[in-house]
Every structure is written in structure tokens, then in C-alpha cells.
C-alpha atoms as a PDB file:
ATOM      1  CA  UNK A   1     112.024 147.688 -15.584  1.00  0.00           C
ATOM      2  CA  UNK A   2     111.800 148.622 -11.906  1.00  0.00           C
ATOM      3  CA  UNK A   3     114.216 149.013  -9.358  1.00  0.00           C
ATOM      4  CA  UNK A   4     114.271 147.466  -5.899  1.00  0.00           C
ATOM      5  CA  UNK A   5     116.846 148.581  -3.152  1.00  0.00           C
ATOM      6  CA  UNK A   6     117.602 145.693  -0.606  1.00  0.00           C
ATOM      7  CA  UNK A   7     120.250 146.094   2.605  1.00  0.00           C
ATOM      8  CA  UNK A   8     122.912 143.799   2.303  1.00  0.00           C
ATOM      9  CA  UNK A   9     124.706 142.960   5.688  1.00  0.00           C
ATOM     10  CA  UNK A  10     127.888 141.235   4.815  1.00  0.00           C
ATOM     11  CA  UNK A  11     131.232 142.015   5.975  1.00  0.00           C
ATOM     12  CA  UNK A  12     129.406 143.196   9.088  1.00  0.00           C
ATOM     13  CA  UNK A  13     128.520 146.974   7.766  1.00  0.00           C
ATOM     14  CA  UNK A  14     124.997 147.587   6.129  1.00  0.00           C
ATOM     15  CA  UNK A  15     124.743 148.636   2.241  1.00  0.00           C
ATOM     16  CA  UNK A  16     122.375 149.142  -0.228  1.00  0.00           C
ATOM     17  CA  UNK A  17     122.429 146.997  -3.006  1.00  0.00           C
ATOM     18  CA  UNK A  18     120.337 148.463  -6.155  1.00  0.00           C
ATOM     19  CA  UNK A  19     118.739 145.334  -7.780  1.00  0.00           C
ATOM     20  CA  UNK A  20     116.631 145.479 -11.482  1.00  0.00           C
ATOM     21  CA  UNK A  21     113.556 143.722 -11.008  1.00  0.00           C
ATOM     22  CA  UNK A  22     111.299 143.421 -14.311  1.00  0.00           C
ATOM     23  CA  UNK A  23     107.173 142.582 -14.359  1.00  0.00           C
ATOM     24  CA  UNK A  24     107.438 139.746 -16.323  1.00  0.00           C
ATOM     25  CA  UNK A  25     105.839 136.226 -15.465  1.00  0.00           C
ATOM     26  CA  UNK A  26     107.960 133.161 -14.561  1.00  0.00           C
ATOM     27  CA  UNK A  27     106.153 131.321 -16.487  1.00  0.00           C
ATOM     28  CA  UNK A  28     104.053 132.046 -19.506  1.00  0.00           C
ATOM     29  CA  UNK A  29      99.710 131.628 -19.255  1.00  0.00           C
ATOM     30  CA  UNK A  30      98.967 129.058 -20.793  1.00  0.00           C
ATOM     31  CA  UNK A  31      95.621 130.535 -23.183  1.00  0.00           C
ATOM     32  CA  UNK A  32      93.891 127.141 -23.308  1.00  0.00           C
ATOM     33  CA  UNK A  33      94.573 126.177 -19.764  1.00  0.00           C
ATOM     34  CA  UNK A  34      92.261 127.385 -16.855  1.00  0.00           C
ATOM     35  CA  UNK A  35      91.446 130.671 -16.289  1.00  0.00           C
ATOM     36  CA  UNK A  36      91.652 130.250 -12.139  1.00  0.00           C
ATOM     37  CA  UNK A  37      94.810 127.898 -11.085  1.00  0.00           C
ATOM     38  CA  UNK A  38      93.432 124.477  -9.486  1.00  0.00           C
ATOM     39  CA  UNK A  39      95.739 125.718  -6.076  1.00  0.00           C
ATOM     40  CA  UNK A  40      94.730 127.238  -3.184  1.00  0.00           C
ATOM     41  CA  UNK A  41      96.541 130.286  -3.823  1.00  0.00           C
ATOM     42  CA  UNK A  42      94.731 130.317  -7.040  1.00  0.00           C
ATOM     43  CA  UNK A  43      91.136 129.691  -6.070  1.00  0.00           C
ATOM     44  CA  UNK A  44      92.236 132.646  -2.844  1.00  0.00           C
ATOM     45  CA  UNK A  45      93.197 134.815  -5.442  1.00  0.00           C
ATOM     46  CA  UNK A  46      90.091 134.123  -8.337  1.00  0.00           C
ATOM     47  CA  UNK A  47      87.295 135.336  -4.560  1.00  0.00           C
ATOM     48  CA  UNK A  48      85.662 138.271  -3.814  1.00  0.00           C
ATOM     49  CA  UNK A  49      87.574 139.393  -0.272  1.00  0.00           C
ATOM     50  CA  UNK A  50      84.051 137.914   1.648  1.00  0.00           C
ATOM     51  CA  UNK A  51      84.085 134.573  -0.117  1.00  0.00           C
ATOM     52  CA  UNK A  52      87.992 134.489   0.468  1.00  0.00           C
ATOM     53  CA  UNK A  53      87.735 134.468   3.824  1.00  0.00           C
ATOM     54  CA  UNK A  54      84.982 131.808   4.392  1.00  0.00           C
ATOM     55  CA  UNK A  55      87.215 129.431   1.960  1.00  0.00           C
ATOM     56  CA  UNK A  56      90.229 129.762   3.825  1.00  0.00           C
ATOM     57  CA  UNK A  57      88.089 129.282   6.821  1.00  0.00           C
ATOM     58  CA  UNK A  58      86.831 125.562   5.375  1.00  0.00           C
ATOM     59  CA  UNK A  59      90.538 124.552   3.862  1.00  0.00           C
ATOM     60  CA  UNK A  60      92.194 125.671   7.114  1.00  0.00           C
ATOM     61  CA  UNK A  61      89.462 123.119   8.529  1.00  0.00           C
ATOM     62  CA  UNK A  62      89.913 120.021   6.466  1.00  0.00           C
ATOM     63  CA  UNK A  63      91.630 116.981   6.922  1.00  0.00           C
ATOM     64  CA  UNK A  64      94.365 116.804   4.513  1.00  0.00           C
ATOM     65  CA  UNK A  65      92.897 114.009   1.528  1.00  0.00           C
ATOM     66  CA  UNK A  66      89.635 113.951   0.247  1.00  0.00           C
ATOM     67  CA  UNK A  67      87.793 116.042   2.979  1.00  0.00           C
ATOM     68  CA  UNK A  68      90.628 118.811   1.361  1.00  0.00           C
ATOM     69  CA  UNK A  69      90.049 118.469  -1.746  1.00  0.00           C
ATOM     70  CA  UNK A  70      86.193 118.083  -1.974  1.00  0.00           C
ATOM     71  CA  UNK A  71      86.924 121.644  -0.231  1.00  0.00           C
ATOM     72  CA  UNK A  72      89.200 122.369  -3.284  1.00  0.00           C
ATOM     73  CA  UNK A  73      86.750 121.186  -6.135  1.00  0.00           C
ATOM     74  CA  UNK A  74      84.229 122.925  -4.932  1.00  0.00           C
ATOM     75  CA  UNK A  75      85.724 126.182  -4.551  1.00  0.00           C
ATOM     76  CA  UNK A  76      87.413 126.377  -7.716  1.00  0.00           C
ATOM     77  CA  UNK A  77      84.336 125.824  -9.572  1.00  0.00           C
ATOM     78  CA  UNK A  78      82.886 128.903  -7.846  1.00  0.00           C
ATOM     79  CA  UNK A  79      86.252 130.727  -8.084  1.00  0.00           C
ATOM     80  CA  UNK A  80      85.708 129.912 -11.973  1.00  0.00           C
ATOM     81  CA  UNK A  81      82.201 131.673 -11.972  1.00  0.00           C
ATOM     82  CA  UNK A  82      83.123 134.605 -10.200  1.00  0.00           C
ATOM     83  CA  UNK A  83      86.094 135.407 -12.462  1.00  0.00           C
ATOM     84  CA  UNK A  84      83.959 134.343 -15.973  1.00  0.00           C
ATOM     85  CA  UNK A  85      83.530 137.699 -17.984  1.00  0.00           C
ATOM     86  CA  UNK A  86      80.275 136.551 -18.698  1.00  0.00           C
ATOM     87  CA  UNK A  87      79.207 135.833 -15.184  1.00  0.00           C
ATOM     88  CA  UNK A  88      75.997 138.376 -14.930  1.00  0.00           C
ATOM     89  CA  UNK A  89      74.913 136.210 -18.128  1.00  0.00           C
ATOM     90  CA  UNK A  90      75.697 132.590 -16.958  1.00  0.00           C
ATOM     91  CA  UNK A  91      73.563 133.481 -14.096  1.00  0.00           C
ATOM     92  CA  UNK A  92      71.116 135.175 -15.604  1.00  0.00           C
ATOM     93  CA  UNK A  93      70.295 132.119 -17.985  1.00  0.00           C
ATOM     94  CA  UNK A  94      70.563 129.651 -15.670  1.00  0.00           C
ATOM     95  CA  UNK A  95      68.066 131.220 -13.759  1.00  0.00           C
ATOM     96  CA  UNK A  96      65.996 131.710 -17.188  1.00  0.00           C
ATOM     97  CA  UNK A  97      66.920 128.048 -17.707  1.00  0.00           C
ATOM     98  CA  UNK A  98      68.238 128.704 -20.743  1.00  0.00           C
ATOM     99  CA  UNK A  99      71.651 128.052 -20.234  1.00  0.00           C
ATOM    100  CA  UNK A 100      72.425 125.644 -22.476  1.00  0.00           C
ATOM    101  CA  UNK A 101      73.005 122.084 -21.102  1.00  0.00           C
ATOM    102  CA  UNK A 102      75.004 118.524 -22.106  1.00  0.00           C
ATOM    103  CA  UNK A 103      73.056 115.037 -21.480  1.00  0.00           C
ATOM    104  CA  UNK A 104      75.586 113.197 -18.753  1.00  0.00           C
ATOM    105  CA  UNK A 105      76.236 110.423 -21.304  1.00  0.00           C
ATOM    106  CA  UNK A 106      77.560 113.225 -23.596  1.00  0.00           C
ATOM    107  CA  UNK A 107      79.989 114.283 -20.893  1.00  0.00           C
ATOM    108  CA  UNK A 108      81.049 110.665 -20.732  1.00  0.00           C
ATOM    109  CA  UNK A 109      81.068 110.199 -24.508  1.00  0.00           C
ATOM    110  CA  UNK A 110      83.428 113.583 -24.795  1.00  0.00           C
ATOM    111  CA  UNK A 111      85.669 112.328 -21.859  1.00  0.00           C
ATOM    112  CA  UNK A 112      86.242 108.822 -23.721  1.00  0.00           C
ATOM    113  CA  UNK A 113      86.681 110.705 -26.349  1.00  0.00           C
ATOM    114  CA  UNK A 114      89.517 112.414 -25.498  1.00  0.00           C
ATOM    115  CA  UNK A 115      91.387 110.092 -23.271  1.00  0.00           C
ATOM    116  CA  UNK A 116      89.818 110.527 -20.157  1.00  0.00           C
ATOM    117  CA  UNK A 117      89.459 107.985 -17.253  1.00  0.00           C
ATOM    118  CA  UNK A 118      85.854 107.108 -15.910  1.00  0.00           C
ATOM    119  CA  UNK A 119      85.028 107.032 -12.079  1.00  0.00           C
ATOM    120  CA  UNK A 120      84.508 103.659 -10.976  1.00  0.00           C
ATOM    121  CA  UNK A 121      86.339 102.041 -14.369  1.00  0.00           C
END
């Protein structure tokens, strides 16, 4: 536990009011949910500093809707690669093009499969 001091101005005079503040999260990680929040906070926060900046640039320039949140898909997905462990290697077999792959009918199949609307269904 850490302590935090804040000024407190009531009853006109100034005091210091000593306030416990702990590290723990609001709410607990979820270990099978993403790894970068789908938000715009958390795609910010997933960036190098240089790609940071040029995605704030593009959401700050989108229409609120679907000019926003192609701006949004896109970004997580690369938020999601730069904050993969296994990054260097992801690249480095794409590149190789060994990386292994999924036919799109399997993605389809998989998304049936577990509930999952269909674009255009």
C-alpha cells in the first residue's frame, strides 16, 4: 500500500488529507480475453511512442461510425502484433511463409461453430 497526500479546502482553510491508495486493478484480466483492449486507450497504450502518435493522428481524423472504426480495427490488429511475445517470430515466418495459415471457409466453419454471426447473413 501507498500513500497519497491530497489538499482538502473545506471550511475555507487548506489541509492535508493522508489517503491509502493500493496497486490493485479495478477489475481483474481476464486470461482468455485479449491481450490489447479493443478501446482507444487500449490500442494507444499496446504502440510504440512513433506509431502512437500517427494513430491518434488518423482517429482524431475520422468521422465518428465506420470511417472510426475501420481506423479502430485496423490498429488494434497491429497494436496486437506489436505487443505478441512472439512478435520477432510471427514476422519472421511470415516472411519465410511459413507461418502457418487457415483456409477462409475454415474461419467460417470455426465461427458457425461457435455461435458467430456471418457478414452479409
Amino acid at each position: 500500500m501507498h500513500l497519497a497526500f491530497r489538499p482538502d479546502y473545506r471550511g475555507g482553510t487548506r489541509t492535508i488529507r493522508r489517503l491509502a491508495v493500493t496497486a490493485q486493478p479495478m477489475h481483474a484480466h481476464e486470461p482468455d480475453g485479449p491481450r490489447v483492449p479493443r478501446t482507444i486507450q487500449g490500442i494507444a497504450d499496446a504502440l510504440s511512442p512513433e506509431r502512437r502518435m500517427e494513430f491518434y493522428r488518423l482517429v482524431l481524423a475520422a468521422e465518428a461510425g465506420q470511417e472510426l472504426q475501420n481506423v479502430i480495427a485496423e490498429w488494434w490488429g497491429q497494436a496486437m502484433l506489436d505487443s505478441d511475445p512472439r512478435r520477432t517470430q510471427v514476422i519472421a515466418d511470415a516472411e519465410a511463409g511459413t507461418l502457418p495459415t487457415v483456409s477462409m471457409d475454415e474461419v467460417f466453419r470455426r465461427r458457425r461453430a461457435a455461435g458467430g454471426e456471418m457478414p452479409g447473413e
